[in-house]
C-alpha atoms as a PDB file:
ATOM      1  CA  UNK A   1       0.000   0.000   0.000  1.00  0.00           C
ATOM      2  CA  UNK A   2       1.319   3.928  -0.748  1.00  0.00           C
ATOM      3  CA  UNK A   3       2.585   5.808   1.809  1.00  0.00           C
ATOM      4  CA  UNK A   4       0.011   7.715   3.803  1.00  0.00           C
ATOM      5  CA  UNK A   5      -1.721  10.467   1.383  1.00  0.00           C
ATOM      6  CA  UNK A   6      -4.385  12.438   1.678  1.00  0.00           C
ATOM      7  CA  UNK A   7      -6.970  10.777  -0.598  1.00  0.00           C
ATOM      8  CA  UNK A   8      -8.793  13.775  -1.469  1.00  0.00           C
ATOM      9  CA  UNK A   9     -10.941  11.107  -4.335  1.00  0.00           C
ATOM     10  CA  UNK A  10     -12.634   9.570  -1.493  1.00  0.00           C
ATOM     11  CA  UNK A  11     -13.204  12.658   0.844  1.00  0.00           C
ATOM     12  CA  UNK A  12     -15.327  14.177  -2.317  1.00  0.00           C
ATOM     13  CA  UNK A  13     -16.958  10.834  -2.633  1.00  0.00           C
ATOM     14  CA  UNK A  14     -18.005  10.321   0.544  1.00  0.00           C
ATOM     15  CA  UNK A  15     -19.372  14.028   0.702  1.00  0.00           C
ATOM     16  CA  UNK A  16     -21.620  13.274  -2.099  1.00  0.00           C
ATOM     17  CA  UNK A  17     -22.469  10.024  -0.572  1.00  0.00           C
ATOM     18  CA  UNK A  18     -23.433  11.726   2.842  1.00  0.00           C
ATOM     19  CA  UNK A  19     -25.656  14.336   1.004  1.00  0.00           C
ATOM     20  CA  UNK A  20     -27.374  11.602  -0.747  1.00  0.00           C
ATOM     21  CA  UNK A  21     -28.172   9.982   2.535  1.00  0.00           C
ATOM     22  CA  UNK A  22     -26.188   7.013   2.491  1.00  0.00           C
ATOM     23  CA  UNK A  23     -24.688   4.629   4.877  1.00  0.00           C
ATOM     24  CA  UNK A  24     -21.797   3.165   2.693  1.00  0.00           C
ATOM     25  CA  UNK A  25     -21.393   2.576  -0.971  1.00  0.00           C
ATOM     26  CA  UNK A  26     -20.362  -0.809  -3.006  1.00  0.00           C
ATOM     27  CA  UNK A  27     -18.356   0.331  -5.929  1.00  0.00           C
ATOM     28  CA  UNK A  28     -18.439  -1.752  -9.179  1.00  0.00           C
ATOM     29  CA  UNK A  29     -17.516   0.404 -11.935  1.00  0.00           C
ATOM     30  CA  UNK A  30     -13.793   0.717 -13.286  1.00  0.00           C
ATOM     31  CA  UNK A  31     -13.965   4.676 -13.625  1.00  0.00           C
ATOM     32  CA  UNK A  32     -15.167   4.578  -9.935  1.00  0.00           C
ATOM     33  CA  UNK A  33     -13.195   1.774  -8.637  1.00  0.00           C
ATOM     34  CA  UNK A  34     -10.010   3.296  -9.297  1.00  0.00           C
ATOM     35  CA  UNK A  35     -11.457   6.972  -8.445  1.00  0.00           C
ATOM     36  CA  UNK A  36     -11.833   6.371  -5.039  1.00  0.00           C
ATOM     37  CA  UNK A  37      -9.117   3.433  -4.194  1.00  0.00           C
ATOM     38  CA  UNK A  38      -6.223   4.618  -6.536  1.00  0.00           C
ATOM     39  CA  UNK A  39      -5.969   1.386  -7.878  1.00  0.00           C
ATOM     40  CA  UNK A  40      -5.873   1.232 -11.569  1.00  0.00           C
ATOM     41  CA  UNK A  41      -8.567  -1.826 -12.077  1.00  0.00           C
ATOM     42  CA  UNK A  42      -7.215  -3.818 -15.240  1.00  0.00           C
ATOM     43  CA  UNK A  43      -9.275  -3.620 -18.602  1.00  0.00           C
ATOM     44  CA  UNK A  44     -10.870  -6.770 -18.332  1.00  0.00           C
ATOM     45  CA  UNK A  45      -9.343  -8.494 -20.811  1.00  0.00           C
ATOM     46  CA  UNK A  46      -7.503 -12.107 -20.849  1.00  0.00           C
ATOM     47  CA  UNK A  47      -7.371 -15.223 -18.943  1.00  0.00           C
ATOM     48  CA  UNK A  48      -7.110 -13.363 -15.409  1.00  0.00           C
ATOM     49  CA  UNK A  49     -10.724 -11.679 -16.257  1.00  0.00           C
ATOM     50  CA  UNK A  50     -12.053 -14.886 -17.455  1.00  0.00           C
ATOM     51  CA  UNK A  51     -11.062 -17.087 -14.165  1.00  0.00           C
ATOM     52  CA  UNK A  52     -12.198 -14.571 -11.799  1.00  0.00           C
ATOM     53  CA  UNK A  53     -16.491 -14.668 -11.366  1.00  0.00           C
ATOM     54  CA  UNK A  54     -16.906 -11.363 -10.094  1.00  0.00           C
ATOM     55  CA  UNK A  55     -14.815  -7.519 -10.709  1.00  0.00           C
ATOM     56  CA  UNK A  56     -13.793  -5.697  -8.551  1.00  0.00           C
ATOM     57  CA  UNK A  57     -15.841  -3.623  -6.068  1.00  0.00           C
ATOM     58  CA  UNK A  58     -14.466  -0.657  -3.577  1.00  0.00           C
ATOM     59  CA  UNK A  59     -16.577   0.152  -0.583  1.00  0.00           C
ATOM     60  CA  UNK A  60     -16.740   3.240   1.327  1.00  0.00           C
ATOM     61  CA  UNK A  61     -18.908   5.906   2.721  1.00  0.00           C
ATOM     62  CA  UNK A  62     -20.190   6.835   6.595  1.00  0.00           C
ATOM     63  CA  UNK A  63     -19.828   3.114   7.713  1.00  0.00           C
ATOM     64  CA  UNK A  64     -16.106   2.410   6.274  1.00  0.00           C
ATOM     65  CA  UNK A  65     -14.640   5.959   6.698  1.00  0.00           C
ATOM     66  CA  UNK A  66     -10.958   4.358   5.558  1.00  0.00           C
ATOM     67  CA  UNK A  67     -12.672   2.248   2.894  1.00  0.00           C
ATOM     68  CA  UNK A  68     -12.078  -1.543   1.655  1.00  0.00           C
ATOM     69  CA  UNK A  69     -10.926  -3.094  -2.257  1.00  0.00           C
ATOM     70  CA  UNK A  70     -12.228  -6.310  -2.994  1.00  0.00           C
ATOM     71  CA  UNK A  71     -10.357  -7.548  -5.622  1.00  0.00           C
ATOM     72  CA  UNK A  72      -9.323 -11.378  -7.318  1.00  0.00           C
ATOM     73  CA  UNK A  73      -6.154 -12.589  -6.270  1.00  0.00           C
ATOM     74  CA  UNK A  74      -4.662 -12.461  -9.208  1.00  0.00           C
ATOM     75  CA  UNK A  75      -4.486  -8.445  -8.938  1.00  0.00           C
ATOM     76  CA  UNK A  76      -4.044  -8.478  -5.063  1.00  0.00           C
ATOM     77  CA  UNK A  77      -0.318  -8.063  -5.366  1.00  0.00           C
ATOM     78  CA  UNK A  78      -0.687  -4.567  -7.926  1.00  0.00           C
ATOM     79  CA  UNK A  79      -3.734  -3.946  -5.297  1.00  0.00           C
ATOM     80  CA  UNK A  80      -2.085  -3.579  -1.917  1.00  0.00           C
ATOM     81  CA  UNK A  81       0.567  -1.473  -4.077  1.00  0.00           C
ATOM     82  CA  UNK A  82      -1.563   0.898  -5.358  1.00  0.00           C
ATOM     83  CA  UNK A  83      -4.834   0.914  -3.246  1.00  0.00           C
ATOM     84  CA  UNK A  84      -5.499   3.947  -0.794  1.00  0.00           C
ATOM     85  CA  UNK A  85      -7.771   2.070   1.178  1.00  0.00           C
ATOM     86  CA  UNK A  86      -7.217   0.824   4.613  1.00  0.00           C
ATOM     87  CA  UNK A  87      -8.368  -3.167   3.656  1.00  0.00           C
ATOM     88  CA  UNK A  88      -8.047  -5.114   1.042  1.00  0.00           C
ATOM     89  CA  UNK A  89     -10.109  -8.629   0.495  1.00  0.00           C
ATOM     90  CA  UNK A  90      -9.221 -10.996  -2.052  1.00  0.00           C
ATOM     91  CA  UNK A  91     -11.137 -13.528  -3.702  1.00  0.00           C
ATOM     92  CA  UNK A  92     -10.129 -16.658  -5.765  1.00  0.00           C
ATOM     93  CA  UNK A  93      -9.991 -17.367  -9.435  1.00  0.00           C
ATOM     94  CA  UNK A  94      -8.014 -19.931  -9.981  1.00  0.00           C
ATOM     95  CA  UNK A  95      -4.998 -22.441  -9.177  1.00  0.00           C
ATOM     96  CA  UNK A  96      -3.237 -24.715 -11.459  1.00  0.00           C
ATOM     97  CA  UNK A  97      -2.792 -27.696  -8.482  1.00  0.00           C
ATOM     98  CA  UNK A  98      -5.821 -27.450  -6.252  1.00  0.00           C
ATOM     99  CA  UNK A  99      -9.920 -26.648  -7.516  1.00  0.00           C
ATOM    100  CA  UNK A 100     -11.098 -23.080  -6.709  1.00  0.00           C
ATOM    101  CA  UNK A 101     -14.919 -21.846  -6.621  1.00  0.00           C
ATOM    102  CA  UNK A 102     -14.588 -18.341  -7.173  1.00  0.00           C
ATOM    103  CA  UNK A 103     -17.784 -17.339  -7.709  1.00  0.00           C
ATOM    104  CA  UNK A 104     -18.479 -18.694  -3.479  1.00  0.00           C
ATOM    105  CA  UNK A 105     -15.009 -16.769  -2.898  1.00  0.00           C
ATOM    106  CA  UNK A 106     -16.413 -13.426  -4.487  1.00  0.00           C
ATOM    107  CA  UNK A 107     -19.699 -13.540  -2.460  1.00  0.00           C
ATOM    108  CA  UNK A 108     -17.734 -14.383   0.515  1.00  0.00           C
ATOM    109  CA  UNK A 109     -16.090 -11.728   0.414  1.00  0.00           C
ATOM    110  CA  UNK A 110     -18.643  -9.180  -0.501  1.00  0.00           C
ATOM    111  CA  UNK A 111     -20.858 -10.299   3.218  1.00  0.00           C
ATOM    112  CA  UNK A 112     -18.010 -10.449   4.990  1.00  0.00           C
ATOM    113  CA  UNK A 113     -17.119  -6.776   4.234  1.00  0.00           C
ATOM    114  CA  UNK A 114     -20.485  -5.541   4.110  1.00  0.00           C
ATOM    115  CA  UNK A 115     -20.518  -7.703   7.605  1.00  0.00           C
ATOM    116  CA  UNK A 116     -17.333  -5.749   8.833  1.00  0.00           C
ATOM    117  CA  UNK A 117     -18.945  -2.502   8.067  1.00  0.00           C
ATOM    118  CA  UNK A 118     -21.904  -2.961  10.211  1.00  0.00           C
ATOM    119  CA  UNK A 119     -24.729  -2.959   7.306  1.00  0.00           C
ATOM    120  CA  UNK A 120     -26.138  -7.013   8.591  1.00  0.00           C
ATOM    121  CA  UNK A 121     -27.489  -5.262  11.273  1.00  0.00           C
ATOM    122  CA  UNK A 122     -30.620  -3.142  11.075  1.00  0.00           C
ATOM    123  CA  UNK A 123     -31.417  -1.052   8.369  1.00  0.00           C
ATOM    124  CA  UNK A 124     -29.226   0.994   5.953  1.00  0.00           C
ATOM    125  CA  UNK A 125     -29.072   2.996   3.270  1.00  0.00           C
ATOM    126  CA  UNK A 126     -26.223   1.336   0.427  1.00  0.00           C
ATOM    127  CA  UNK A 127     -25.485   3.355  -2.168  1.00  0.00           C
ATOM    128  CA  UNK A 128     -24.995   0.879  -5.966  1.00  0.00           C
ATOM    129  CA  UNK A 129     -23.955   1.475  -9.242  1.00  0.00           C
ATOM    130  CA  UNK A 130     -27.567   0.477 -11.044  1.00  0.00           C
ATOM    131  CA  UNK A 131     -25.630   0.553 -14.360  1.00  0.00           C
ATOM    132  CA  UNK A 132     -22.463  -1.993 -13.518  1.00  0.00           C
ATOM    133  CA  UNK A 133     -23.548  -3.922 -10.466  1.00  0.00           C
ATOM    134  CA  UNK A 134     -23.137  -7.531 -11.443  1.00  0.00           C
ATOM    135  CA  UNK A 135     -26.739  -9.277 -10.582  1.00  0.00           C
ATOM    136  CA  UNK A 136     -25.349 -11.703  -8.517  1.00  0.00           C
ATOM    137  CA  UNK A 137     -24.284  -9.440  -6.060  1.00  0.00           C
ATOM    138  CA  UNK A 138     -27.829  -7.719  -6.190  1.00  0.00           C
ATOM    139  CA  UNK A 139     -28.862 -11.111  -5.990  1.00  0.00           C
ATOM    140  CA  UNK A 140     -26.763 -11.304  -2.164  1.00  0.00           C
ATOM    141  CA  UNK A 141     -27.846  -8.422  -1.071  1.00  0.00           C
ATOM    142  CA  UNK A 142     -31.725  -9.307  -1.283  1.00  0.00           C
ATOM    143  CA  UNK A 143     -31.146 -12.735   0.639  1.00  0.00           C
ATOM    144  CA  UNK A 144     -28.712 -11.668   3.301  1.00  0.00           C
ATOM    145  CA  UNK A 145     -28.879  -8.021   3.710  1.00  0.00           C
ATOM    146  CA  UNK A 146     -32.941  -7.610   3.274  1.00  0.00           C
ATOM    147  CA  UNK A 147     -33.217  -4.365   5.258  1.00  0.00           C
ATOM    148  CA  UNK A 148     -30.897  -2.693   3.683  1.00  0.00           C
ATOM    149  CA  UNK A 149     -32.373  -0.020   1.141  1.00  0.00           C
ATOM    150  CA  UNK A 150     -30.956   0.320  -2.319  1.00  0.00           C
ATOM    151  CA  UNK A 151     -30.216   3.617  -4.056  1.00  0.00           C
ATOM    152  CA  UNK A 152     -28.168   4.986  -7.438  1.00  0.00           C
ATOM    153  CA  UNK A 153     -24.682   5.685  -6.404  1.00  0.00           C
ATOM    154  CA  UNK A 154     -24.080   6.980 -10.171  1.00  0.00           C
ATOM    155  CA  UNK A 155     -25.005  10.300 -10.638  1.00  0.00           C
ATOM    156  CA  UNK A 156     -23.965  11.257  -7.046  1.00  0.00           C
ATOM    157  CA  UNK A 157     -20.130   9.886  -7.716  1.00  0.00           C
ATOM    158  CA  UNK A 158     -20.330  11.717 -11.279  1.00  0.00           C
ATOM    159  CA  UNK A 159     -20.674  15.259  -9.769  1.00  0.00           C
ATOM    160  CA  UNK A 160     -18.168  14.514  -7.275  1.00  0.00           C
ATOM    161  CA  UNK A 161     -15.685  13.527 -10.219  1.00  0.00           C
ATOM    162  CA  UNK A 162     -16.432  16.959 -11.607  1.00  0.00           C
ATOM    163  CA  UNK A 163     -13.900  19.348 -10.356  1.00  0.00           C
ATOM    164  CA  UNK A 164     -10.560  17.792 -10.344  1.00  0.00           C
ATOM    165  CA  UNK A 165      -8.055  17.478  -7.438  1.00  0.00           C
ATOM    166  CA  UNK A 166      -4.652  18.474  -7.254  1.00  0.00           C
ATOM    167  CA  UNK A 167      -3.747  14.976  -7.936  1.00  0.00           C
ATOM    168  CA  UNK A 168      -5.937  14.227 -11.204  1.00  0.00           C
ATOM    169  CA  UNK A 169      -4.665  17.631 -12.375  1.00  0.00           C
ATOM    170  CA  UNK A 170      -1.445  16.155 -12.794  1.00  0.00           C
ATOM    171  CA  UNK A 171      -2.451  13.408 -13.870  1.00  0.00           C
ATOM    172  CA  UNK A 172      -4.289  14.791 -16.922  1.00  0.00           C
ATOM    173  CA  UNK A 173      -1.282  16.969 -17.683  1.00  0.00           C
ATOM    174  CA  UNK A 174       1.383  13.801 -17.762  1.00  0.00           C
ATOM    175  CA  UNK A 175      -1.663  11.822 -19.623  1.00  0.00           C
ATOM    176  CA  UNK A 176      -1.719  15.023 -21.993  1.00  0.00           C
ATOM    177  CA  UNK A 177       2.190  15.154 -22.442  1.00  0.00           C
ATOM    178  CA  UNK A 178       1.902  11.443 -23.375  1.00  0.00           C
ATOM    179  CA  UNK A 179      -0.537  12.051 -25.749  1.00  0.00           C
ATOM    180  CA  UNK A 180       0.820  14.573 -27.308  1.00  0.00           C
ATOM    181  CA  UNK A 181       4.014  12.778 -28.207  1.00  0.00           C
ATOM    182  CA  UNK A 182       1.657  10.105 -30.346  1.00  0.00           C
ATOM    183  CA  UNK A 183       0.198  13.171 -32.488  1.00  0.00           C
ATOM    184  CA  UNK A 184       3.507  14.477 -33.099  1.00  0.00           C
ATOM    185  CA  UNK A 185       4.952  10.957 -34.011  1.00  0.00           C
ATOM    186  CA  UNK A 186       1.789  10.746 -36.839  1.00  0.00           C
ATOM    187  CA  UNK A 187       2.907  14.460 -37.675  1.00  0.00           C
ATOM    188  CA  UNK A 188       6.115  13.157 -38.692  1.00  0.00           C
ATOM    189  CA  UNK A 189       5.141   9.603 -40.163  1.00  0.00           C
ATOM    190  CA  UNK A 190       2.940  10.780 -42.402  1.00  0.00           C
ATOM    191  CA  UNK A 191       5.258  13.772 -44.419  1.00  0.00           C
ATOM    192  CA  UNK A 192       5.844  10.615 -47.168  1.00  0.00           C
ATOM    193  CA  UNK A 193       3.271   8.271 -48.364  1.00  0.00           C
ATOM    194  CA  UNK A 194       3.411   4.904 -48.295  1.00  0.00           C
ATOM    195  CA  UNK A 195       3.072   3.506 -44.878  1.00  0.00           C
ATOM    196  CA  UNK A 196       0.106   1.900 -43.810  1.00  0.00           C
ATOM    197  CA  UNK A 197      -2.126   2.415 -40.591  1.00  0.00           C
ATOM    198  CA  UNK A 198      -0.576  -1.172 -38.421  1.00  0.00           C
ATOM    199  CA  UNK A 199       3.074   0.728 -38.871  1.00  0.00           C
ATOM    200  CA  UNK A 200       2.014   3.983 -38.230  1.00  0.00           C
ATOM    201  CA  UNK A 201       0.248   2.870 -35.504  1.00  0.00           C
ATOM    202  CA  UNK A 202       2.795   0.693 -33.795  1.00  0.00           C
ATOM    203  CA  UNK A 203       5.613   3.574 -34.108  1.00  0.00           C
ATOM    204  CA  UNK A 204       3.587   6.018 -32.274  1.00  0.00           C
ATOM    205  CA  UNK A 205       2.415   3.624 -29.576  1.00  0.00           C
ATOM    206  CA  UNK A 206       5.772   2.564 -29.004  1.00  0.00           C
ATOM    207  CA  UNK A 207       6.679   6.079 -28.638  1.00  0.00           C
ATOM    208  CA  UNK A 208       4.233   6.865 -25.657  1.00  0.00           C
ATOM    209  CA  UNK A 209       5.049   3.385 -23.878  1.00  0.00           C
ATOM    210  CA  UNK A 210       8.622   4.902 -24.123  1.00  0.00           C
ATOM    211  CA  UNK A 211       7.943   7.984 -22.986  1.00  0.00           C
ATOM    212  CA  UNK A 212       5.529   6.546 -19.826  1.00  0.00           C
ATOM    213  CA  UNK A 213       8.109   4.203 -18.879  1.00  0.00           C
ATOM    214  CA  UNK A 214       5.831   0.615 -19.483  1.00  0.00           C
ATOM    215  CA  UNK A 215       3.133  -0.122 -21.644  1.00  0.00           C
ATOM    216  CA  UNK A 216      -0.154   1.900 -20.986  1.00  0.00           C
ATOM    217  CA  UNK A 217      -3.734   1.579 -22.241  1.00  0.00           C
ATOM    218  CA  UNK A 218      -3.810   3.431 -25.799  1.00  0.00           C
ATOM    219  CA  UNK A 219      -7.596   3.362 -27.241  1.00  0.00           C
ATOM    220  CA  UNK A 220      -9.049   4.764 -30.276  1.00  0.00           C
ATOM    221  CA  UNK A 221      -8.458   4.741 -34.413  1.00  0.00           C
ATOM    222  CA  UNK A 222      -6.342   5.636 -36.899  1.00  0.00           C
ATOM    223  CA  UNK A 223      -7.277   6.333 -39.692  1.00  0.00           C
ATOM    224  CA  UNK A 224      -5.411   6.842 -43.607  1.00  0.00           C
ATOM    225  CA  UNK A 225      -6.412   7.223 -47.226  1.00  0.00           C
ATOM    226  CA  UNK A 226      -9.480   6.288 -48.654  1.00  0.00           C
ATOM    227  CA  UNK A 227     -11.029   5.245 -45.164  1.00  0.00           C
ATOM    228  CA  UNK A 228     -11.028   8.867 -44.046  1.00  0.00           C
ATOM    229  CA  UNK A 229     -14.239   9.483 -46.298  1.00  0.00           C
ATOM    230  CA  UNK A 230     -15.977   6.784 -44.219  1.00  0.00           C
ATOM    231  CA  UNK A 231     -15.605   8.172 -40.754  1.00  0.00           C
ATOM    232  CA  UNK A 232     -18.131  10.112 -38.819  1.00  0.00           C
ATOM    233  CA  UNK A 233     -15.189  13.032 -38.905  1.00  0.00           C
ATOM    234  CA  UNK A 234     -14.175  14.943 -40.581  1.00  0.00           C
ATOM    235  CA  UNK A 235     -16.959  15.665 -43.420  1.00  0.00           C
ATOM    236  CA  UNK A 236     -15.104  14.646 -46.527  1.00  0.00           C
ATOM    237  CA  UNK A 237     -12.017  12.974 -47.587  1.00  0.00           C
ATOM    238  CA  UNK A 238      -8.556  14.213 -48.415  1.00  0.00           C
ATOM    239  CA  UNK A 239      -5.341  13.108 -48.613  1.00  0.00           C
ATOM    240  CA  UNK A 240      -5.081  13.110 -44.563  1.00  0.00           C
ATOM    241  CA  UNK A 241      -4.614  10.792 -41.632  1.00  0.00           C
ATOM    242  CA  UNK A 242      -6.812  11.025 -38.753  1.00  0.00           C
ATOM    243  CA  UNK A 243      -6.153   9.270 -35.318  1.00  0.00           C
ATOM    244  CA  UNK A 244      -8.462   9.945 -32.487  1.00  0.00           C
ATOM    245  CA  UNK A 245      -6.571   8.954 -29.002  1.00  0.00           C
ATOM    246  CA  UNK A 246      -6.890   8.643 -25.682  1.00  0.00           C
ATOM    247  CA  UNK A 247      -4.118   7.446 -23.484  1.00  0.00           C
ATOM    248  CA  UNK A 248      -4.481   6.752 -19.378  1.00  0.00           C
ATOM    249  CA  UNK A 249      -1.335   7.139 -17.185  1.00  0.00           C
ATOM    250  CA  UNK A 250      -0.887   4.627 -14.762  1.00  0.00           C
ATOM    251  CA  UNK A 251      -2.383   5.020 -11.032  1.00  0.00           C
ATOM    252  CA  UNK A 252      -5.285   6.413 -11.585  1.00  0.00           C
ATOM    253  CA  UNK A 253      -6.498   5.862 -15.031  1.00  0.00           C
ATOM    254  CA  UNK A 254      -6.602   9.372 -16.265  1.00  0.00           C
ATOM    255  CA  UNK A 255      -7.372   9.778 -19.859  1.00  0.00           C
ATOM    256  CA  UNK A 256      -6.913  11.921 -22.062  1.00  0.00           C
ATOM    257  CA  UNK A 257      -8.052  12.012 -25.965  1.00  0.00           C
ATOM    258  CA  UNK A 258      -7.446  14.425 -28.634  1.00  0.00           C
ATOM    259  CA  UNK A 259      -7.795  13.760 -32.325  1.00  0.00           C
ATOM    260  CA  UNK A 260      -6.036  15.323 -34.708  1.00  0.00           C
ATOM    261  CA  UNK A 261      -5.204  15.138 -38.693  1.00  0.00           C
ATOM    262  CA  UNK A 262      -2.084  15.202 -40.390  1.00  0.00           C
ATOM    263  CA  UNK A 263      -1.505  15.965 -44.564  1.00  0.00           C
ATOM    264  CA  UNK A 264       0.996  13.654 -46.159  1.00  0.00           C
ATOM    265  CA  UNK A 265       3.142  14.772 -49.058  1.00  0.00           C
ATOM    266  CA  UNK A 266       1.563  14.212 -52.257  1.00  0.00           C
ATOM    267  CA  UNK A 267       3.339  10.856 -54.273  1.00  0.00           C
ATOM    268  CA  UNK A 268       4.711  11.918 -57.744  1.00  0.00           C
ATOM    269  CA  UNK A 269       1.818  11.187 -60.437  1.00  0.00           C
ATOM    270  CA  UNK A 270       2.877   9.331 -63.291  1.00  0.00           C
ATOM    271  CA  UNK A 271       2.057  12.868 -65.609  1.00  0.00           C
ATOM    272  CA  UNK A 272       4.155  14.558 -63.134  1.00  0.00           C
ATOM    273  CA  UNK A 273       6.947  11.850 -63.494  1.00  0.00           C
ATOM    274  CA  UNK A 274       6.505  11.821 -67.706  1.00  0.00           C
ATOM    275  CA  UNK A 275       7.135  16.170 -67.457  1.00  0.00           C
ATOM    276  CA  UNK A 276      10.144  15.478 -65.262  1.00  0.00           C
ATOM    277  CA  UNK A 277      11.728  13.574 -67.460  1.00  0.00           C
ATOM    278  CA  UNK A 278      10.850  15.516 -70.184  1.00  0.00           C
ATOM    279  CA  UNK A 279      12.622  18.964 -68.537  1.00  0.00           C
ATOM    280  CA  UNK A 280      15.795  16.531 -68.057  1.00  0.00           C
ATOM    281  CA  UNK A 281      16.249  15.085 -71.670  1.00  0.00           C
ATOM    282  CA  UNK A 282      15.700  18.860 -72.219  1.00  0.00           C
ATOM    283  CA  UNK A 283      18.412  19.553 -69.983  1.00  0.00           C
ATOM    284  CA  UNK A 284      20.652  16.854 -71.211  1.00  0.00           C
ATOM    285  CA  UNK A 285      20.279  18.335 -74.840  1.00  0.00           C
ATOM    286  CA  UNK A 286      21.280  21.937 -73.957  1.00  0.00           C
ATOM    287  CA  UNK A 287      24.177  20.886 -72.181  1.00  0.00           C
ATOM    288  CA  UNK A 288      25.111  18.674 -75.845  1.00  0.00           C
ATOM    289  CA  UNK A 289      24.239  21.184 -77.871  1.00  0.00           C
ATOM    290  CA  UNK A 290      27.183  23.175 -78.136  1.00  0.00           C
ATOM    291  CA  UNK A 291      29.135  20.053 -79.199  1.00  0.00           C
ATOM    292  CA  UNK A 292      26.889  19.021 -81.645  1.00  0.00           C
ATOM    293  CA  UNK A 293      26.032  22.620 -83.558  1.00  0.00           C
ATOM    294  CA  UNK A 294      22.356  22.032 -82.972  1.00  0.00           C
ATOM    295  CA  UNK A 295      20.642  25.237 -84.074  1.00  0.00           C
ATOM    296  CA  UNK A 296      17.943  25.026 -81.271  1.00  0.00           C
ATOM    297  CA  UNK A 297      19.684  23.861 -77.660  1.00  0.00           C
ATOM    298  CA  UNK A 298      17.095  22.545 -75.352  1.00  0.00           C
ATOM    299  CA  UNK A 299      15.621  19.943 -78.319  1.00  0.00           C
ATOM    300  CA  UNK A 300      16.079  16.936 -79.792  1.00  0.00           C
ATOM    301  CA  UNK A 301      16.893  17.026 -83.496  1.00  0.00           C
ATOM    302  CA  UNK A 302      14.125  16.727 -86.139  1.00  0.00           C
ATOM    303  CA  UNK A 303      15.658  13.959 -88.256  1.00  0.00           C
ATOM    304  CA  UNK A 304      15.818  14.555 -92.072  1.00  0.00           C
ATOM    305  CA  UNK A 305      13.608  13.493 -94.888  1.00  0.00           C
ATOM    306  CA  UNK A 306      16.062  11.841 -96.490  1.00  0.00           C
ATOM    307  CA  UNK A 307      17.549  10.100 -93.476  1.00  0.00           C
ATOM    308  CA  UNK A 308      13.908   8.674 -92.874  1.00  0.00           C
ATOM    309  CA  UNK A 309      13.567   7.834 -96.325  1.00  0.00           C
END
């Protein structure tokens, strides 16, 4: 776990939790996870999402003041590392030498925090996120915690998210600086046609893993050539590139997206290429001319009648 900050995240949380009249809050979103724990929840993505029944939750409010991260042991390691929180519950996914039910493991430990809190005793106001609460824990919560009243944690956490603290400040600017270096790289890669989107692409992600130090979470498109007519923006197509970004800096999962567009030079028609050569035979002849006596430098000769004849 950190060394002992100020989470200012959870303070603004559990202000908007205590004007919406609520005991404690179970967490289930990512955004929200990681905005009031400090834990960067992974994209769930790969075999450690696929082993583990449940996400991870963060609960807080009135009832846990220093909040608790319930999280699948696989993560538990980056978890007590990262998390703000005073506790931290793991639940099992899964183990190559010995069975493992994690979906009992995840509702486990769901009561027994909710248990630890104080909310299996008389009733309570718990504050859920209606749009990412997985319906087995709804599911608990109706058989073991029946007098505890249900409301919308969302739009209560979403105000509180809207003025920044010091700390997501910076954040956004490094998540900003990293960004930036991606547009510049497609400012640069795309002065000469001929490379395609996967190159393109894996130069200037490369670039921003360099510049954060690891690999980070790089979403959106890129887009070249003919495909720009196709997109939503811009209106009409050109001979552009178009990549709309957003990358999130590590502890926190601060984004930040930008598109941009970049002109590439034009490649050399083939009429262009025909009057190029043309200017250097013309070239080539004035520079001949005064060895040969041709009457008009810059030319070719007109052969004679009776030479064709």
């Amino acid at each position: 776990m950190p060394e002992s900050h100020t989470n200012d995240e959870l303070s603004r949380a559990h202000a908007a939790l205590a004007a919406l009249g609520c005991d404690a809050a179970l967490l289930s979103s990512l955004a929200n996870v990681t905005y009031v724990s400090g834990y960067e929840v992974p994209i769930p993505i790969g075999a450690g999402a696929e082993f583990a029944y449940g996400v991870p939750l963060a609960l807080c409010g009135r009832a846990v003041p220093a909040g608790c991260l319930i999280v699948p042991d696989g993560g538990a390691a980056a978890a007590r590392e990262q998390s703000r929180l005073a506790d931290l519950l793991a639940f099992d996914t899964f183990d190559g030498f010995s069975a493992k039910d994690s979906h009992a493991s995840f509702i486990a430990r769901i009561g027994e925090a909710l248990r630890q809190a104080g909310l299996g005793h008389g009733a309570a106001v718990l504050a859920v996120e209606f749009r990412s609460l997985p319906h087995v824990v709804s599911a608990l919560l109706a058989a073991e915690f029946p007098n505890i009243k249900l409301v919308d944690a969302g739009p209560a956490l979403q105000q509180a998210r809207m003025v920044k603290t010091d700390r997501e400040i910076e954040l956004l600017r490094r998540a900003v600086r990293i960004g930036d270096i991606g547009h510049h790289a497609l400012a640069e890669l795309v002065r000469d046609a001929g490379r395609d989107e996967f190159a393109i692409w894996a130069e200037l992600t490369s670039r921003m893993y360099r510049a954060a130090g690891h690999e980070i979470p790089v979403v959106g498109e890129l887009v070249t050539g003919p495909r720009t007519c196709v997109v939503a923006y811009p209106s009409r197509a050109t001979r552009r590139s178009w990549i709309s970004a957003s990358a999130s800096t590590a502890t926190g999962r601060i984004a930040a997206t930008r598109t941009s567009s970049a002109a590439w030079r034009r490649a050399p028609s083939r009429r262009a290429t025909r009057a190029h050569r043309r200017r250097h035979v013309r070239r080539q002849w004035t520079r001949c001319a005064p060895a040969t006596g041709h009457p008009t430098p810059g030319t070719p000769p007109r052969p004679h009648s009776s030479a064709m004849a």
